[in-house]
Protein backbone atom coordinates (compact mmCIF):
# COMPACT_ATOMS: atom_id res chain seq x y z
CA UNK A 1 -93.62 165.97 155.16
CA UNK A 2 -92.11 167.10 151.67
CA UNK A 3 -94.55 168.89 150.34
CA UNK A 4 -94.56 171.10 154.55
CA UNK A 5 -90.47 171.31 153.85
CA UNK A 6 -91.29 172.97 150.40
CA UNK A 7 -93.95 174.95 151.64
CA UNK A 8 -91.30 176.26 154.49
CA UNK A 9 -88.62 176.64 151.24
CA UNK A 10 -91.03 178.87 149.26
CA UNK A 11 -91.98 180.69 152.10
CA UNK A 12 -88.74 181.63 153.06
CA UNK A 13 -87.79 182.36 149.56
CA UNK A 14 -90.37 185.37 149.28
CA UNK A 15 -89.26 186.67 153.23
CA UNK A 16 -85.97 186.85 151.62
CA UNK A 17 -87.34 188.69 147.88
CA UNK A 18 -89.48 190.91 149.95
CA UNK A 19 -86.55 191.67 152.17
CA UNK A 20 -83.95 192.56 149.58
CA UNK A 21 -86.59 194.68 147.88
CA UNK A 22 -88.28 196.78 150.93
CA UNK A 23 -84.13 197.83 152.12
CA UNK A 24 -83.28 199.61 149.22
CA UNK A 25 -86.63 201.64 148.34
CA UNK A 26 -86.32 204.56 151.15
CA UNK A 27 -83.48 205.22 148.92
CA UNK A 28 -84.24 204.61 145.68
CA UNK A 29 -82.15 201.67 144.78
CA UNK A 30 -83.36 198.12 144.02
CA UNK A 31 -81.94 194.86 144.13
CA UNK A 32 -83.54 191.58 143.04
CA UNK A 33 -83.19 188.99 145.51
CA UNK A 34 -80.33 187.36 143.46
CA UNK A 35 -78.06 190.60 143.84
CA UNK A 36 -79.27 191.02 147.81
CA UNK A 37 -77.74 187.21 148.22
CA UNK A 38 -74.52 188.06 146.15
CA UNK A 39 -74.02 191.31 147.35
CA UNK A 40 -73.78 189.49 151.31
CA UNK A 41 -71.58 187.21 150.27
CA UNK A 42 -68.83 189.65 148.70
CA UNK A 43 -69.70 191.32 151.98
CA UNK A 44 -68.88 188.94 154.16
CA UNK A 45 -65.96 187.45 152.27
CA UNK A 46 -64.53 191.03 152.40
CA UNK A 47 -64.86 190.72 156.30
CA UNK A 48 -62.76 187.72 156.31
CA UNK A 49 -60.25 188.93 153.68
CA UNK A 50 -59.54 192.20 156.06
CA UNK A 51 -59.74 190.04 159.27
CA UNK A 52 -57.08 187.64 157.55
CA UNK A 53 -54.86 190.11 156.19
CA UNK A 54 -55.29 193.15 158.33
CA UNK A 55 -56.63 191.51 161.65
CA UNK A 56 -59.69 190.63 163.75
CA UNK A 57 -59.46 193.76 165.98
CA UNK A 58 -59.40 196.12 162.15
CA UNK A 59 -62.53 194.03 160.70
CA UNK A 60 -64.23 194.30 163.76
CA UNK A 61 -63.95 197.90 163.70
CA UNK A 62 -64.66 198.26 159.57
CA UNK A 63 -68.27 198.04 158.62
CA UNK A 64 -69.05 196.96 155.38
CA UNK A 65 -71.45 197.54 152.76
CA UNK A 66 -72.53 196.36 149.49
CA UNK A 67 -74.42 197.58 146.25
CA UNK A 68 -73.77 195.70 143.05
CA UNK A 69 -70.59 194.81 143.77
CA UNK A 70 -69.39 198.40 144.73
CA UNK A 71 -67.51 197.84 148.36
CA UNK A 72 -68.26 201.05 150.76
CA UNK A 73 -65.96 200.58 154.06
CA UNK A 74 -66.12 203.08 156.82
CA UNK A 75 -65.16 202.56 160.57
CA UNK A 76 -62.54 203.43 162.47
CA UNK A 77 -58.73 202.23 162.10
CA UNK A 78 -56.05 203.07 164.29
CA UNK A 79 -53.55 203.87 161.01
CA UNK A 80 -53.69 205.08 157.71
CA UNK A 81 -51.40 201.79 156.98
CA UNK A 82 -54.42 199.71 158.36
CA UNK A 83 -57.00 202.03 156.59
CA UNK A 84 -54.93 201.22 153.03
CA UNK A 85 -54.53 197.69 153.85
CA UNK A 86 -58.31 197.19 154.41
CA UNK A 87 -58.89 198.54 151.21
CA UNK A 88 -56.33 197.11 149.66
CA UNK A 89 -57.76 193.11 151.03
CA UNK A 90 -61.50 194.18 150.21
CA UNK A 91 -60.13 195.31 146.25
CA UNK A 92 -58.41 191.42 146.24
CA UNK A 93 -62.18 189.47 146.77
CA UNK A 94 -63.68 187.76 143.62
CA UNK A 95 -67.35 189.68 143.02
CA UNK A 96 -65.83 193.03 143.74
CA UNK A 97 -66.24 195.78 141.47
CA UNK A 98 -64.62 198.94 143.19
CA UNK A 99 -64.15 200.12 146.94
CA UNK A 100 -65.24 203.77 148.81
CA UNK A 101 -62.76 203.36 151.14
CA UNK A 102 -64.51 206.27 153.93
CA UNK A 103 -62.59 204.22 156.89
CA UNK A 104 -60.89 206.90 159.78
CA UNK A 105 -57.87 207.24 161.27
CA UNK A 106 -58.22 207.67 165.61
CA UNK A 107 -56.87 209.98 167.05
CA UNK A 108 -54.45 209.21 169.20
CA UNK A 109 -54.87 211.25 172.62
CA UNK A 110 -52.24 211.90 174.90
CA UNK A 111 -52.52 211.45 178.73
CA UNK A 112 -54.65 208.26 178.25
């Protein structure tokens, strides 16, 4: 039984490496599997920051990348207030480096 669980452990383990290494070769960058694993969680503890501070309905609408630390949002908002304050929560989460803020504003259309 232990040695089938560690079996499943290491198995998993190289998924994972192989992964984080095959997503960044089309273009050109590399990231151990280490960095792949930090990077998604300074991902997805910027989610929660901007869902917390900005709102559900503006994280759901932000996607969210990360490379080494270096936060790229882009998305939609429906202000540049809620664009800046994105940002701004994203900037405020422990593991990140700098953000590319590339979020848009809608356009608000009349007659709708």
């Amino acid at each position: 039984m232990r040695i089938s669980l560690m079996a499943a452990a290491v198995a998993a383990a190289l998924a994972l490496g192989a992964c984080a290494t095959d997503n960044k070769q089309a273009s050109g960058k590399q990231e151990t599997t280490g960095q792949y694993v930090d990077d998604a969680t300074v991902t997805a503890k910027v989610k929660t920051a901007i869902a917390t501070d900005v709102g559900v309905k503006a994280a759901s609408n932000v996607n969210i990348e990360t490379y080494r630390g270096v936060v790229q949002l882009s998305g939609f908002a429906d202000s540049d207030d809620q664009a800046s304050r994105a940002a701004n929560a994203a900037k405020k989460v422990n593991g990140v480096r700098s953000v590319k803020n590339d979020i848009r504003i809608k356009s608000s259309s009349s007659g709708r």
